[in-house]
Protein backbone atom coordinates (compact mmCIF):
# COMPACT_ATOMS: atom_id res chain seq x y z
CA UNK A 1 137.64 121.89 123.24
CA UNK A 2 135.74 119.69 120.53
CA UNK A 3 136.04 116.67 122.03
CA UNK A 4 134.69 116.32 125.56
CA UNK A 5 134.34 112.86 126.46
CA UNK A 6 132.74 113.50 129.97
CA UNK A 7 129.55 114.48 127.75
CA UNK A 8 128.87 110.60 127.59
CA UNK A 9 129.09 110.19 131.69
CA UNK A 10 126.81 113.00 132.47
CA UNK A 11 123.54 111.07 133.42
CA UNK A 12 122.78 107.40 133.84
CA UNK A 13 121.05 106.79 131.46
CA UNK A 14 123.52 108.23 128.78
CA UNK A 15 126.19 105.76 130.91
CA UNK A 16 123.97 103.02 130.00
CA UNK A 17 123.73 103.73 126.25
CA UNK A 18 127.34 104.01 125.37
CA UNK A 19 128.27 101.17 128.17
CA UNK A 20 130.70 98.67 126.04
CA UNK A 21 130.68 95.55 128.53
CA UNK A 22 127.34 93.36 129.95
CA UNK A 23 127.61 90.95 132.47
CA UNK A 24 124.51 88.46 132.26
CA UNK A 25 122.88 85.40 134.00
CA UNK A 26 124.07 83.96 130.90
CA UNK A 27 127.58 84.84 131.06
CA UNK A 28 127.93 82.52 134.82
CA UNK A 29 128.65 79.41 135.40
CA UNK A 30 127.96 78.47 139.55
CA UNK A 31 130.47 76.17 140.94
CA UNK A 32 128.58 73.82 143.39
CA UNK A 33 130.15 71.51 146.02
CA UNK A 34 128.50 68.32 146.89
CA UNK A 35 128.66 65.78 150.18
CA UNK A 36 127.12 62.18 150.59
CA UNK A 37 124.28 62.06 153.20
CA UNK A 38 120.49 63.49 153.19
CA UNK A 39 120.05 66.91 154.50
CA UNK A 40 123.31 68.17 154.43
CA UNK A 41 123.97 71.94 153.96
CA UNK A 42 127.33 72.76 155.30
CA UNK A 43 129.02 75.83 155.15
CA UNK A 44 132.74 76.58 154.13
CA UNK A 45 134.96 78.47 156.48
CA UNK A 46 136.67 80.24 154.14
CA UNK A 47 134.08 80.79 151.71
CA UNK A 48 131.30 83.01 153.68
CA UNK A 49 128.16 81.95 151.80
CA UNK A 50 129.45 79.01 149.83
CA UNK A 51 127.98 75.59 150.66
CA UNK A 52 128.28 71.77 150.41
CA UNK A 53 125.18 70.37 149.98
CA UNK A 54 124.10 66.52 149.87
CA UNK A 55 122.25 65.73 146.52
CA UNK A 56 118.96 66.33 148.03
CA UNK A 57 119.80 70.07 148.99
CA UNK A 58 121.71 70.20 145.80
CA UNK A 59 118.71 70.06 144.13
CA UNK A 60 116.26 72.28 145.67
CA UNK A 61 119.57 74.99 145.16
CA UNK A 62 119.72 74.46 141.50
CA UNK A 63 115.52 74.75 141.54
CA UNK A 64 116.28 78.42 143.60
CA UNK A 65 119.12 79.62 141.00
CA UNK A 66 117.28 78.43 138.13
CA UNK A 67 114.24 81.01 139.31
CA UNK A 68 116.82 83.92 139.09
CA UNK A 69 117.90 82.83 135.81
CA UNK A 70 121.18 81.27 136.19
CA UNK A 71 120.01 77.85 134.48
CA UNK A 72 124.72 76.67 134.33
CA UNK A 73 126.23 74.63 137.02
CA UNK A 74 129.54 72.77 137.57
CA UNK A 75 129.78 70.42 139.69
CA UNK A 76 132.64 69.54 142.53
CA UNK A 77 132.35 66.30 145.11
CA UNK A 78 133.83 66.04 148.30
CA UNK A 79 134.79 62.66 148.34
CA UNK A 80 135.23 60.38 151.82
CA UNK A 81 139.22 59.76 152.47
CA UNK A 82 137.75 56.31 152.44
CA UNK A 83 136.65 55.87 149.03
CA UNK A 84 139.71 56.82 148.05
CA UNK A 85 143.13 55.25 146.07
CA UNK A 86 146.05 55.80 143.86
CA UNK A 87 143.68 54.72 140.66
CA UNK A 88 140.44 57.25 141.82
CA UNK A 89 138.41 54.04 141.00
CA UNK A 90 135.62 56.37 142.79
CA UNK A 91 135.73 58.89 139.58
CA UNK A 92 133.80 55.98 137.44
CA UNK A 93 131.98 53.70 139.86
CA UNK A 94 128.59 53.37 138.80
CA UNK A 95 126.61 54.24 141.97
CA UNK A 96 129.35 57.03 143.17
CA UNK A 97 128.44 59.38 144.86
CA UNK A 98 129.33 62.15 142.07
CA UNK A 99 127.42 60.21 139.50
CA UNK A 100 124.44 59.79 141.19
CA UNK A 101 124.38 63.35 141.27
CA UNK A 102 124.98 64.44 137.36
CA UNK A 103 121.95 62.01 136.97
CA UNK A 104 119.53 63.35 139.72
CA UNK A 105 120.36 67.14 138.13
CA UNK A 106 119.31 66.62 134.28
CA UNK A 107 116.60 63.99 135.68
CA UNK A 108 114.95 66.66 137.76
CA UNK A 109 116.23 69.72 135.70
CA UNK A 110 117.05 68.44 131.64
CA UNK A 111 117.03 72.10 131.06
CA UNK A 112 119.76 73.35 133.08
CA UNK A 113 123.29 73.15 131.79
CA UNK A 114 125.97 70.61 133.87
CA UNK A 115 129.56 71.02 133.77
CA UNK A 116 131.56 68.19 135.23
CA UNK A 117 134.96 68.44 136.54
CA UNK A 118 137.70 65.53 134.93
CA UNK A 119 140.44 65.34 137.06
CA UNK A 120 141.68 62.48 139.67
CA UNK A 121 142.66 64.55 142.59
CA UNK A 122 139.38 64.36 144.46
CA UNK A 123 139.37 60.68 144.14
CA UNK A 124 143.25 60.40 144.35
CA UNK A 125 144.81 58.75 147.77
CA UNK A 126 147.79 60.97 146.71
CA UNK A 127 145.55 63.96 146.36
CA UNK A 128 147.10 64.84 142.47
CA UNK A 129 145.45 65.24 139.03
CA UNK A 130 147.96 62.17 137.75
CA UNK A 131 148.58 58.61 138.82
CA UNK A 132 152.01 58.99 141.01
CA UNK A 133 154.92 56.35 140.81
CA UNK A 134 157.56 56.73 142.52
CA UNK A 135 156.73 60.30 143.32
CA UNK A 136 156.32 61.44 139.47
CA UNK A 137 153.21 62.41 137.99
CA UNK A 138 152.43 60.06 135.45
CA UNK A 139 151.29 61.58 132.12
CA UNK A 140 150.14 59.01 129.08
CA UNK A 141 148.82 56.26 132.02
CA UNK A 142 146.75 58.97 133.86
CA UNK A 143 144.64 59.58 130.57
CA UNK A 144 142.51 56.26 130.34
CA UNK A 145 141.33 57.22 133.95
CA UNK A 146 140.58 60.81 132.93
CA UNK A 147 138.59 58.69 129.74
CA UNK A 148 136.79 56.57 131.82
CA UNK A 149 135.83 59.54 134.44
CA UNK A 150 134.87 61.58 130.87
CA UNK A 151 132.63 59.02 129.45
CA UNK A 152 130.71 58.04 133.12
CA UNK A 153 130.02 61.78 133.20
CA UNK A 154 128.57 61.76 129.34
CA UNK A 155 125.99 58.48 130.06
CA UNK A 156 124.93 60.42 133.28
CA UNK A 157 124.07 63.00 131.17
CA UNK A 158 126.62 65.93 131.48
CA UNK A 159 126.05 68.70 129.03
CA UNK A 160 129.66 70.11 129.03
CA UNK A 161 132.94 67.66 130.33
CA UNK A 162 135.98 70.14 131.64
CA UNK A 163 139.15 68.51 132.46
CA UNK A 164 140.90 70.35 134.69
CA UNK A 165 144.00 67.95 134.86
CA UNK A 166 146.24 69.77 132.49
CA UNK A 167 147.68 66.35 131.90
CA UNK A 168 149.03 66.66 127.63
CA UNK A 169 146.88 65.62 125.27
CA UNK A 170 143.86 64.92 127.34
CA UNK A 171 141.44 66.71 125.54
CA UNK A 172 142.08 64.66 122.35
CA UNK A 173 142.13 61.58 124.35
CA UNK A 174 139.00 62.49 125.69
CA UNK A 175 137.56 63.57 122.40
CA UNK A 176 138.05 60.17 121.33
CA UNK A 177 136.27 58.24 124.02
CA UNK A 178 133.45 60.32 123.59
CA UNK A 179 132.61 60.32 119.88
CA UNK A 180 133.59 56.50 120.10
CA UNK A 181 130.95 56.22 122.43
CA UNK A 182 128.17 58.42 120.63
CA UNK A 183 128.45 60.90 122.44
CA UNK A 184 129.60 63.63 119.62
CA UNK A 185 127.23 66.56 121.22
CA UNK A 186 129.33 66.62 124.46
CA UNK A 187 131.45 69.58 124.51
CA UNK A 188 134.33 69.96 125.89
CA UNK A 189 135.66 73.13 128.36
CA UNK A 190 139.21 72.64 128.66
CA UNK A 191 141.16 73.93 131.33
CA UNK A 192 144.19 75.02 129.24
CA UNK A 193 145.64 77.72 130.75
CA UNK A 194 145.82 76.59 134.71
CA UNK A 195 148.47 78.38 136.66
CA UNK A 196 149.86 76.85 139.63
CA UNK A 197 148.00 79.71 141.63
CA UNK A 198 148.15 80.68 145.32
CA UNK A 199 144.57 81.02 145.15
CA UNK A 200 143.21 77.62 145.35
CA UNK A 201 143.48 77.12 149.07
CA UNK A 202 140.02 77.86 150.07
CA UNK A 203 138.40 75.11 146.94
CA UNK A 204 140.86 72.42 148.56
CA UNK A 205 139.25 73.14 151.85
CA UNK A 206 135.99 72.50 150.65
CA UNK A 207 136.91 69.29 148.89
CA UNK A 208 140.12 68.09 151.17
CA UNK A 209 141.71 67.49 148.13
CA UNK A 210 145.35 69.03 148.93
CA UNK A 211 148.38 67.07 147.44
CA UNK A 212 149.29 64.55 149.75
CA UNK A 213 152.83 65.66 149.29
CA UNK A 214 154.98 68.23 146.62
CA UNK A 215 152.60 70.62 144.90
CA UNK A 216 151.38 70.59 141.06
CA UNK A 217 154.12 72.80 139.57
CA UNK A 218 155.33 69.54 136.64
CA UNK A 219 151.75 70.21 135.35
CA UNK A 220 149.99 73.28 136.10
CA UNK A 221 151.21 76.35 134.43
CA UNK A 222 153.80 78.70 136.19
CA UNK A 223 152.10 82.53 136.91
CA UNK A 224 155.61 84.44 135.37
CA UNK A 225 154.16 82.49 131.59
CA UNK A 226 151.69 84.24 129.30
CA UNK A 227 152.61 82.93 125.73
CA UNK A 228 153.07 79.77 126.88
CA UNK A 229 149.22 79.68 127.89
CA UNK A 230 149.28 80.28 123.76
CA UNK A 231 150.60 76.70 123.33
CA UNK A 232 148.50 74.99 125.46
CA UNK A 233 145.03 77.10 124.01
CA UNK A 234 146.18 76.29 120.15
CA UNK A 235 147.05 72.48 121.64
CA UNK A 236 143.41 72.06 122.71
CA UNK A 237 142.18 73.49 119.85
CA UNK A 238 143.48 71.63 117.72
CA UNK A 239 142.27 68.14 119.89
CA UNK A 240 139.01 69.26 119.64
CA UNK A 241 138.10 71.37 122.25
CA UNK A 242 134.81 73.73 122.56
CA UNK A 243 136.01 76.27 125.05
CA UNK A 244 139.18 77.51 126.10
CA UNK A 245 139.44 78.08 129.98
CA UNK A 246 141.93 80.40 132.17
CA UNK A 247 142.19 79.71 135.97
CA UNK A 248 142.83 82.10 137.89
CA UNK A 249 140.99 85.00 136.42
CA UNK A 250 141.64 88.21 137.97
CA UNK A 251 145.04 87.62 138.10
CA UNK A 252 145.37 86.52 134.71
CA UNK A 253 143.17 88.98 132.80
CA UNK A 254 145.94 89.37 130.29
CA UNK A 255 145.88 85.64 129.27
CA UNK A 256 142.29 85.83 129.09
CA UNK A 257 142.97 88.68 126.53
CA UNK A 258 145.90 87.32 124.74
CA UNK A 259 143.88 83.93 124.08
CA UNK A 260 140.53 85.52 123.38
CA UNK A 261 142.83 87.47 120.89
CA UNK A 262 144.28 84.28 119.13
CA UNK A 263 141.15 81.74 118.85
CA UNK A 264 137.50 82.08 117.15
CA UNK A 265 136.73 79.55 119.86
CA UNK A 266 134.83 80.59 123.12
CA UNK A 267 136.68 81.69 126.35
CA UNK A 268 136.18 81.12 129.73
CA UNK A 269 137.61 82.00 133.00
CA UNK A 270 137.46 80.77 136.56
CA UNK A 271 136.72 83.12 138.95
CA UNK A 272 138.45 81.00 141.60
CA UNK A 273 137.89 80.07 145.56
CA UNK A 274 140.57 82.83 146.71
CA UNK A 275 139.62 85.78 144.65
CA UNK A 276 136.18 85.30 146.25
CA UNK A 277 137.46 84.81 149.84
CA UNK A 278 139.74 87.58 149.94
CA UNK A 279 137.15 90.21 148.71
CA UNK A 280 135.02 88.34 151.07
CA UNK A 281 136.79 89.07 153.90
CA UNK A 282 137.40 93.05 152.86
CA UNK A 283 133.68 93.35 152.46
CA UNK A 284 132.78 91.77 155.70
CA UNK A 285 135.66 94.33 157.45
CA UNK A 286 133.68 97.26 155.57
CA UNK A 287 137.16 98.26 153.52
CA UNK A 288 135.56 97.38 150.46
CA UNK A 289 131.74 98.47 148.88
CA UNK A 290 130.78 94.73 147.80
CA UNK A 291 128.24 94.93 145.14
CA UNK A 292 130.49 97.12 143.31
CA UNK A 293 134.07 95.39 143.70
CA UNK A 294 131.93 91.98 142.70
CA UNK A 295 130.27 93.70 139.68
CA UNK A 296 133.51 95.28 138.67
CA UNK A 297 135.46 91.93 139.27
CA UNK A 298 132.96 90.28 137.13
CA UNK A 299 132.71 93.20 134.51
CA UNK A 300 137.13 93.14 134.00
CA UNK A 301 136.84 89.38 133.32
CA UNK A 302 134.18 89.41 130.73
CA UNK A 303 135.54 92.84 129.54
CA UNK A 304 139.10 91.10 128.85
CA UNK A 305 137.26 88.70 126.92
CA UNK A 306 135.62 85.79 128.75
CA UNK A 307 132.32 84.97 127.34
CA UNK A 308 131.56 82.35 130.27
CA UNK A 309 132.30 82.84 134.26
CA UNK A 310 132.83 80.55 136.28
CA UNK A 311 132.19 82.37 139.78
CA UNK A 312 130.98 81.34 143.32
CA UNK A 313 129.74 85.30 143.18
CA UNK A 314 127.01 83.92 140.56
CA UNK A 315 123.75 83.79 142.28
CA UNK A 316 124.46 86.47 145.11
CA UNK A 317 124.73 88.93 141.95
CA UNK A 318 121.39 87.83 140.60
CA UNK A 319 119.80 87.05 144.11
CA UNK A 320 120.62 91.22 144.97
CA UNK A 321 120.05 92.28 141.37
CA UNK A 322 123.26 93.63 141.15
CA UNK A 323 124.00 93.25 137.60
């Protein structure tokens, strides 16, 4: 035989050299949960090492990631049934507790890299991504909140806005508001590819931000599409997006390829709240090795073609040197 491709796996080292795909600190973005309150840590049930921490404890996490080299953060509030209505006034109130903490993260850390979540549903009374009447999700009238919510995130300081609505035409809307504010040099992440996904449950938990009633199937994506994730990626392109994000990603590594395949623009993936807790749950049983299902998760999503991760597996991989 010539050709005898096991010559390039026969040491480590030689592995190494001709190894095609590298997962880096600066490939991950770490979703962070936050709570009102001082000293708050709390953990969440069905998230085994996943936290929500009051802005204080925020903080001193963000100072401990940032020593391991992961220096990119989104953000995700869990919001007091109180504070909310059908409007998610709370998304742009001044003093909220969400805003407070965008400006307490680039005032104690302008280096680090803040993604903010746009989207009304953990504001919303009705627990959607849309203003409801009459038990529709209203499309063209939710936009001016997801504006407002866009531009309050911008004058706090966020780095990178990602609506996560999947409301049409938001990004342009958005777009607009922000370069007719000044603030041209805020990118945009756009969810456009968001399947109505059976593996959210665990990130609702964490915020209690469930619908209220019905589910989001008139505006998140259905998981039997692929080319229709197409029309949505070229759609945000074309509004002015920056990045181009699927959610789910390990279920939907072929949409991550098929729009990494059809835009010059970066891709990104969510690595979402289920796909942690279920290999989780078969590490903690001992049915699965966990540093190398995590590593291999991670390595198949940047390997399809995202060049940013959005994973709650972010700092345990740097924390345990694992990449």
């Amino acid at each position: 035989m010539l050709q005898r491709p096991r010559r390039n796996r026969k040491s480590e080292v030689i592995r190494q050299m001709v190894q095609e795909t590298h997962v880096s600190a600066a490939n991950l973005i770490f979703p962070l949960f936050i709570v009102d309150g001082t000293f708050q840590k709390t953990e969440v049930a069905s998230m085994p090492g996943i936290f929500r921490y009051s802005i204080d404890n925020l903080l001193r996490e963000i100072e401990s990631c940032m020593k391991l080299g992961l220096n990119s953060f989104d953000l995700f509030p869990n919001i007091d049934d109180s504070l909310k209505d059908t409007m998610a006034t709370e998304s742009h109130r001044e003093e909220s507790l969400y805003l407070r903490a965008i400006r307490e993260v680039k005032k104690n850390f302008p280096e680090a890299c803040v993604v903010t979540d746009v989207a009304m549903d953990p504001y919303s009374s009705d627990g959607h991504d849309g203003i409801v009447k009459n038990g529709e999700i209203l499309n063209d009238e939710t936009l001016e909140v997801l504006g407002k919510m866009a531009l309050a995130h911008a004058q706090c300081g966020a780095d990178i806005i990602a609506p996560s609505d999947m409301m049409d035409g938001r990004v342009g809307y958005i777009r607009r508001v922000l370069d007719e504010n000044g603030f041209t040099d805020v990118s945009i992440m756009s969810y456009s590819a968001k399947y109505a996904s059976a593996f959210y449950g665990p990130f609702r938990d964490a915020l209690n931000s469930a619908p209220k009633f019905g589910d989001k199937k008139t505006y998140q994506m259905n998981p039997a599409n692929q080319r229709e994730a197409l029309i949505e990626a070229n759609l945000d392109e074309l509004e002015g997006a920056d990045f181009l994000m699927v959610k789910p990603a390990l279920a939907y590594l072929d949409v991550i390829k098929l729009i990494k395949d059809n835009t010059e623009l970066p891709v990104a993936a969510y690595n979402v709240s289920g796909e942690y807790a279920m290999l989780k749950a078969a590490a903690q049983r001992g049915w699965l090795n966990e540093q190398r299902a995590t590593t291999e998760v991670l390595t198949s999503i940047r390997r399809a073609g995202a060049t940013a991760i959005l994973t709650y597996h972010a700092k345990e991989v740097l924390e345990n040197k694992w990449l």
